[in-house]
N, C-alpha and C. Protein backbone atom coordinates (compact mmCIF):
# COMPACT_ATOMS: atom_id res chain seq x y z
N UNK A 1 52.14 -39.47 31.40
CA UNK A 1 51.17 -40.52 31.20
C UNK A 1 51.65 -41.79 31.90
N UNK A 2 50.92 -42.44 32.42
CA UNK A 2 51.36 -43.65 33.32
C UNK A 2 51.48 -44.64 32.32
N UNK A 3 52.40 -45.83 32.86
CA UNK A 3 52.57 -46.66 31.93
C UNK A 3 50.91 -48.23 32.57
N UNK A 4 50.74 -48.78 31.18
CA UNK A 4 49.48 -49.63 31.05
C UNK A 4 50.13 -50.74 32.30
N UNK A 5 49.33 -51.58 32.77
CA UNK A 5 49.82 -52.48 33.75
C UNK A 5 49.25 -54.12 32.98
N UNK A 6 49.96 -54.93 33.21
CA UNK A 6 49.80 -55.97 32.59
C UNK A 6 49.63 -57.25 34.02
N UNK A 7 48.98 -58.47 33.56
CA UNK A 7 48.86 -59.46 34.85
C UNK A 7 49.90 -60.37 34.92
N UNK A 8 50.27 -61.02 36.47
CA UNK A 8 51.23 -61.78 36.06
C UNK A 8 50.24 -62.65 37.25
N UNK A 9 50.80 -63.78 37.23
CA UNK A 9 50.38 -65.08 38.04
C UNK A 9 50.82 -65.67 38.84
N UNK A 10 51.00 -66.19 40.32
CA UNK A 10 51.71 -67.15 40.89
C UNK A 10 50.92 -68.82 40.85
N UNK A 11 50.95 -69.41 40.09
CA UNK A 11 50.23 -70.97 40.11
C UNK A 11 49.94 -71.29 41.36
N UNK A 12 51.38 -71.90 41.96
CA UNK A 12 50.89 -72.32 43.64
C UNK A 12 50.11 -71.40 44.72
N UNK A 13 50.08 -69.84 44.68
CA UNK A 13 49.18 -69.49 45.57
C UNK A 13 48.24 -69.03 44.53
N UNK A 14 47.98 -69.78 43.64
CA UNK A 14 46.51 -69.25 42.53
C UNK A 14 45.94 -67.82 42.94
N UNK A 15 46.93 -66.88 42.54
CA UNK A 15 46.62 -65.65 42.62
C UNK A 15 47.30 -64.91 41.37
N UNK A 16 46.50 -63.44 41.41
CA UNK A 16 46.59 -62.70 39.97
C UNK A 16 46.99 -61.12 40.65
N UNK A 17 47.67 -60.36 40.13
CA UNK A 17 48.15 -59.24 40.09
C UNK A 17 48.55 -58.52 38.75
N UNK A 18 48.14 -57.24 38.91
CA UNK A 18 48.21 -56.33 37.34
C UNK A 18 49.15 -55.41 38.74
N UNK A 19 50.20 -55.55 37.23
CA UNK A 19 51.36 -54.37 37.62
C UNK A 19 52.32 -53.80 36.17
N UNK A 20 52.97 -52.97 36.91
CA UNK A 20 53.62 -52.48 35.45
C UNK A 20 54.65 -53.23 34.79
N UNK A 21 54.22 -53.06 33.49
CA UNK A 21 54.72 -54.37 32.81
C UNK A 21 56.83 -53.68 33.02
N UNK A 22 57.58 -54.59 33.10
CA UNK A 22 59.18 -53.51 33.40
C UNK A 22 60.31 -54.15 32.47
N UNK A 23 59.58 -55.34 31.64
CA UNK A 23 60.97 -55.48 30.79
C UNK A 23 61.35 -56.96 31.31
N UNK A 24 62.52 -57.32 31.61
CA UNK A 24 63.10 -58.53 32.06
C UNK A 24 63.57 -58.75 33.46
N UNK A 25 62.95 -57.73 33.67
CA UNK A 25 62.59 -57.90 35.46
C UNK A 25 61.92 -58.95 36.04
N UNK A 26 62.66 -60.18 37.14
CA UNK A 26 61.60 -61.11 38.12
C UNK A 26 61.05 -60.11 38.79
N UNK A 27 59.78 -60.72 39.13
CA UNK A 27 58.85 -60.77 40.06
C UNK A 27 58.40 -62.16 41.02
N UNK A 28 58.58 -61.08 42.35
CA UNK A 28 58.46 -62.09 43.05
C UNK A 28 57.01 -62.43 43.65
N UNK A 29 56.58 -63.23 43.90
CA UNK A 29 54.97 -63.66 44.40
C UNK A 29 55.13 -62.65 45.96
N UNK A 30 54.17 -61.75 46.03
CA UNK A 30 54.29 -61.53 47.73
C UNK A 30 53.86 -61.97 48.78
N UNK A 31 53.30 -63.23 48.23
CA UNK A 31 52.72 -64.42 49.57
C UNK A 31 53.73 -65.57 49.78
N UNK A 32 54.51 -65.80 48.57
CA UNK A 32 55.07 -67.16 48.67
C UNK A 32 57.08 -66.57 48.16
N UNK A 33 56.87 -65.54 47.40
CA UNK A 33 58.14 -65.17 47.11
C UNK A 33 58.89 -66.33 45.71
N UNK A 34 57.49 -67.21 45.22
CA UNK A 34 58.01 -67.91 44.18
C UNK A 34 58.03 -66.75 43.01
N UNK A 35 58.69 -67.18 41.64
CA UNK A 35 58.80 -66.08 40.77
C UNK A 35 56.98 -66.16 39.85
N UNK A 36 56.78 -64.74 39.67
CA UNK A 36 55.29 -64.81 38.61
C UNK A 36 55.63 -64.81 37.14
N UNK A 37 54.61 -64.89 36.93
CA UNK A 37 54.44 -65.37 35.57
C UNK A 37 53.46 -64.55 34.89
N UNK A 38 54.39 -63.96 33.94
CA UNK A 38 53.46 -62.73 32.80
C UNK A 38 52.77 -63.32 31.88
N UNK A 39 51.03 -63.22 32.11
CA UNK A 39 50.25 -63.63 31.70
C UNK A 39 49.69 -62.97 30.13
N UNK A 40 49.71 -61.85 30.13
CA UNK A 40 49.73 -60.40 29.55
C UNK A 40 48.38 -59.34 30.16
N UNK A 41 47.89 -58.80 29.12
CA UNK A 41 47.20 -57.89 29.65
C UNK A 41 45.57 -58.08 29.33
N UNK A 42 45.40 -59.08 28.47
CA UNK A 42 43.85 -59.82 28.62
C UNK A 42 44.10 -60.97 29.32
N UNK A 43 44.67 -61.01 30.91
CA UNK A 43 44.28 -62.23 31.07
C UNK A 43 43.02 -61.70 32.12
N UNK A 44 42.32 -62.49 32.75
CA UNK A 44 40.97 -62.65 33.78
C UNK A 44 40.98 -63.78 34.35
N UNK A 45 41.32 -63.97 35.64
CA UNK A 45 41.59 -65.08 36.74
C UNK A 45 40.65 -65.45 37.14
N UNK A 46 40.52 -66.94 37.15
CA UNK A 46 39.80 -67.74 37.33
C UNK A 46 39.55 -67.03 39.27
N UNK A 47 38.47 -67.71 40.10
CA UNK A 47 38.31 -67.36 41.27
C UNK A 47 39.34 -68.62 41.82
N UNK A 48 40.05 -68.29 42.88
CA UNK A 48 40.88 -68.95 43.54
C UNK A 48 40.67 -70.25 44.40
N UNK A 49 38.78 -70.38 44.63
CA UNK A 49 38.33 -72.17 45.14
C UNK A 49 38.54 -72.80 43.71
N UNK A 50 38.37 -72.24 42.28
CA UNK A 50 37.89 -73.32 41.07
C UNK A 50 39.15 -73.70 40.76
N UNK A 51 39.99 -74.58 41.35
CA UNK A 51 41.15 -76.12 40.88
C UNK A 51 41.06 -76.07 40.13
N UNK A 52 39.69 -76.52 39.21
CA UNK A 52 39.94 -77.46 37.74
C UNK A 52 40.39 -76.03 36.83
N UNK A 53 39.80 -74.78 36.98
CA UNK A 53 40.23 -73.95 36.35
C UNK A 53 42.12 -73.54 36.43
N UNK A 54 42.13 -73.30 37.57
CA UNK A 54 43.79 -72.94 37.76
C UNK A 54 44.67 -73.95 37.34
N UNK A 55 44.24 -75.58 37.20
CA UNK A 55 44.78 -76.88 36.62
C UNK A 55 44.81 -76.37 35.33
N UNK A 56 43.37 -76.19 34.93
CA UNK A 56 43.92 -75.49 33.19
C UNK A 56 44.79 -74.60 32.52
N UNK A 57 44.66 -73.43 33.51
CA UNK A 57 45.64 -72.75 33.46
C UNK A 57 46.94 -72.89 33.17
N UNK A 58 47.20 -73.10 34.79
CA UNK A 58 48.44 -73.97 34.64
C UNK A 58 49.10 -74.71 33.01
N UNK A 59 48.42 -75.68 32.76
CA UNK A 59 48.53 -76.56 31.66
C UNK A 59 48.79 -75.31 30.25
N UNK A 60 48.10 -74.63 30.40
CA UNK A 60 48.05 -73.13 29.03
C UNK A 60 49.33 -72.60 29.37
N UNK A 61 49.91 -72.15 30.52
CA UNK A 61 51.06 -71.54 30.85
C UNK A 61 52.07 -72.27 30.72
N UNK A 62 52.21 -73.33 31.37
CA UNK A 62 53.22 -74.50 31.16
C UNK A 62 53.34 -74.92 29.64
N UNK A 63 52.65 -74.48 28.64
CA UNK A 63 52.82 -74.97 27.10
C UNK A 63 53.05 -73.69 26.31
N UNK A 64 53.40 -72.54 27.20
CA UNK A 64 53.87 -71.16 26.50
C UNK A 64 52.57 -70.62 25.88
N UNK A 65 51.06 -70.88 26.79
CA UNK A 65 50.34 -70.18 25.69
C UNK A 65 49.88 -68.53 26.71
N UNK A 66 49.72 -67.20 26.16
CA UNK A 66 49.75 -66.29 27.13
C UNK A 66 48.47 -65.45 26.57
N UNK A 67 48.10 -64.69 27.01
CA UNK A 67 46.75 -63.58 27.29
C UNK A 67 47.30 -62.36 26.52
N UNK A 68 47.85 -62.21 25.73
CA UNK A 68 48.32 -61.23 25.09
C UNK A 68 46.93 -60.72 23.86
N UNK A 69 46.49 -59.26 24.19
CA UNK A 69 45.95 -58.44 23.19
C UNK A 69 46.38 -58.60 22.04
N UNK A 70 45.65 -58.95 20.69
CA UNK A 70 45.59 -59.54 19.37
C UNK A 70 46.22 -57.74 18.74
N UNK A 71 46.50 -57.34 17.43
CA UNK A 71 46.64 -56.38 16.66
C UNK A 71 45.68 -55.71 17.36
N UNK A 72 44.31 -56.00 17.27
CA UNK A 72 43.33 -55.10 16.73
C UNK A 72 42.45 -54.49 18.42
N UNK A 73 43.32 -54.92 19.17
CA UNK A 73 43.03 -54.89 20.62
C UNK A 73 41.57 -55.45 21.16
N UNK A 74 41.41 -56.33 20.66
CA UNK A 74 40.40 -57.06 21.10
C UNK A 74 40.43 -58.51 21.76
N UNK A 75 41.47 -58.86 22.14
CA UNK A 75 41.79 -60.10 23.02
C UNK A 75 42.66 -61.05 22.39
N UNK A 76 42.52 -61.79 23.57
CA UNK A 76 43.78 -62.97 23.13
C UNK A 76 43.10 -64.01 22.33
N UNK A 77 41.86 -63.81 21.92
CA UNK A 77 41.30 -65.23 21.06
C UNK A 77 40.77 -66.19 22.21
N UNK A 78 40.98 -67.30 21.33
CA UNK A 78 40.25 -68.41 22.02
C UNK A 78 41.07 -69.26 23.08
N UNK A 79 40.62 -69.38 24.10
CA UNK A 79 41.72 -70.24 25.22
C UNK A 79 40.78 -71.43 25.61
N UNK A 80 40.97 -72.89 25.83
CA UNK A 80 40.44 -73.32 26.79
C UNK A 80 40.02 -72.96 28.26
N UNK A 81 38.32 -73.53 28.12
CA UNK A 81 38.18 -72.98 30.23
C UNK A 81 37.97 -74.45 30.72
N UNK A 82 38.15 -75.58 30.53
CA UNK A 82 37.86 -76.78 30.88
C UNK A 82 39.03 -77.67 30.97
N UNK A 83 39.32 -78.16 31.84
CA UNK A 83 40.33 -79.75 31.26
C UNK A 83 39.96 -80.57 30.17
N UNK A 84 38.50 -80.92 29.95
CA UNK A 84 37.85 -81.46 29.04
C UNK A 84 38.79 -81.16 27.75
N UNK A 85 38.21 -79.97 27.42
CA UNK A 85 38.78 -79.66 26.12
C UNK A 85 40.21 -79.23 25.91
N UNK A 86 41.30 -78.97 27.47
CA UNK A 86 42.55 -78.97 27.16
C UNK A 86 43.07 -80.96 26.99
N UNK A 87 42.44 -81.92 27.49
CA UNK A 87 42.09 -82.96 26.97
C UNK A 87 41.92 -83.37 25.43
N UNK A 88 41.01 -82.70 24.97
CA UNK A 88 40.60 -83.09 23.50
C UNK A 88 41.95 -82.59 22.49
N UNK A 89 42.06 -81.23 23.16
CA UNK A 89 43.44 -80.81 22.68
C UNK A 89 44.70 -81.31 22.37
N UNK A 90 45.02 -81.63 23.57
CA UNK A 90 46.33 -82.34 23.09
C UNK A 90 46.34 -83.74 22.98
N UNK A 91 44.85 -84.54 22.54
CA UNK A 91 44.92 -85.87 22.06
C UNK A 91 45.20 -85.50 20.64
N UNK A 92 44.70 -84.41 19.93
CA UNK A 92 44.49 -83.85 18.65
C UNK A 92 45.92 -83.66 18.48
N UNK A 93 46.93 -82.38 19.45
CA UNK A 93 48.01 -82.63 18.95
C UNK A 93 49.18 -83.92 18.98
N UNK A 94 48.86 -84.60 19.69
CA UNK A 94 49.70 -85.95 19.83
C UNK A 94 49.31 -86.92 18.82
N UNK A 95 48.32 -86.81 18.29
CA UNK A 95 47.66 -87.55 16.59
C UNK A 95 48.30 -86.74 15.42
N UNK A 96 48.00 -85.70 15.23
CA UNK A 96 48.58 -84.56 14.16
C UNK A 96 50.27 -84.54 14.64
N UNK A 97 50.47 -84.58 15.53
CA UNK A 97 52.27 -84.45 15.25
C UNK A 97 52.21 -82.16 15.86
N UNK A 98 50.85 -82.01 15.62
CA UNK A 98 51.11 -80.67 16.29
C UNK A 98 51.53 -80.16 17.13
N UNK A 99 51.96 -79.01 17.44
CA UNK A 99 52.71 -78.53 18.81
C UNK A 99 51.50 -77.92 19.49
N UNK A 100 51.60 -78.54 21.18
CA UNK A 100 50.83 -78.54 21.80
C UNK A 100 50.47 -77.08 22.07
N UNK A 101 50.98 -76.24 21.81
CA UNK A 101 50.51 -74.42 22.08
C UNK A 101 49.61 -74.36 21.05
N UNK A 102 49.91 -74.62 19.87
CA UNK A 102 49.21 -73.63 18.76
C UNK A 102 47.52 -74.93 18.64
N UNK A 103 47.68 -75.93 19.18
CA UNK A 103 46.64 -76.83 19.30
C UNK A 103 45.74 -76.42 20.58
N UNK A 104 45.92 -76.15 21.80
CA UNK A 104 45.47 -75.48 22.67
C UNK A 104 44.38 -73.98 22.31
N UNK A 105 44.97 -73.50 21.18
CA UNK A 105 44.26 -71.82 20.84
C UNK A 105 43.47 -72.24 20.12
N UNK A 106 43.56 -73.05 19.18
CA UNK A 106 42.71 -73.89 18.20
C UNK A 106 41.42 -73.79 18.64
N UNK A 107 40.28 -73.25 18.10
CA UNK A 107 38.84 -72.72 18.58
C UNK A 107 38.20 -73.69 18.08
N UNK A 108 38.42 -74.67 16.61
CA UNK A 108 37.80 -75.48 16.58
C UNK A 108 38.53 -77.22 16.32
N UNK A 109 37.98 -78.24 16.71
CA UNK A 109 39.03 -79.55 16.41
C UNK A 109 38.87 -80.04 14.71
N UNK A 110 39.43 -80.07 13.70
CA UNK A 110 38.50 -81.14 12.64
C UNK A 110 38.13 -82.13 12.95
């Protein structure tokens, strides 16, 4: 049985690749040779002209938040797709004293 393949990311050449997931193995980008970044296996890449999207990104990755399949294999939940609301986000956690990951997944603000 083959093993499942999971996505990883290079930011600077805003590109996406599903490969086999190997443990604590780098990966290297094969356009730029910077190291990728394991997204998990629900992630879905933005198209490579939309900036403001890969900016968001970025910002989700850079705060440890990842695409990882929930228990029940139905997704990673709720992510920001906007700056807007990675915006609203971490005004919310910098008021609350919250940590900016678990404020980011946050589906709704009080």
């Amino acid at each position: 049985m083959a093993h499942a393949k999971t996505s990883f990311v290079c930011l600077p050449c805003r590109a996406s690749y599903k490969q086999p997931y190997p443990g604590d193995q780098d990966r290297p980008c094969p356009r730029c040779a910077a190291p990728l970044i394991h997204v998990g296996s629900a992630f879905a890449a933005p198209r490579r002209r939309d900036t403001a999207a890969w900016r968001t990104l970025s910002v989700l990755l850079n705060a440890g938040v990842r695409f990882h399949k929930d228990c029940c294999g139905c997704g990673p939940g709720y992510r920001p797709r906007t700056l807007r609301e990675v915006r609203e986000r971490m005004a919310y956690a910098r008021r609350t004293g919250e940590p900016f990951a678990r404020a980011l997944i946050r589906h709704e603000l009080p």
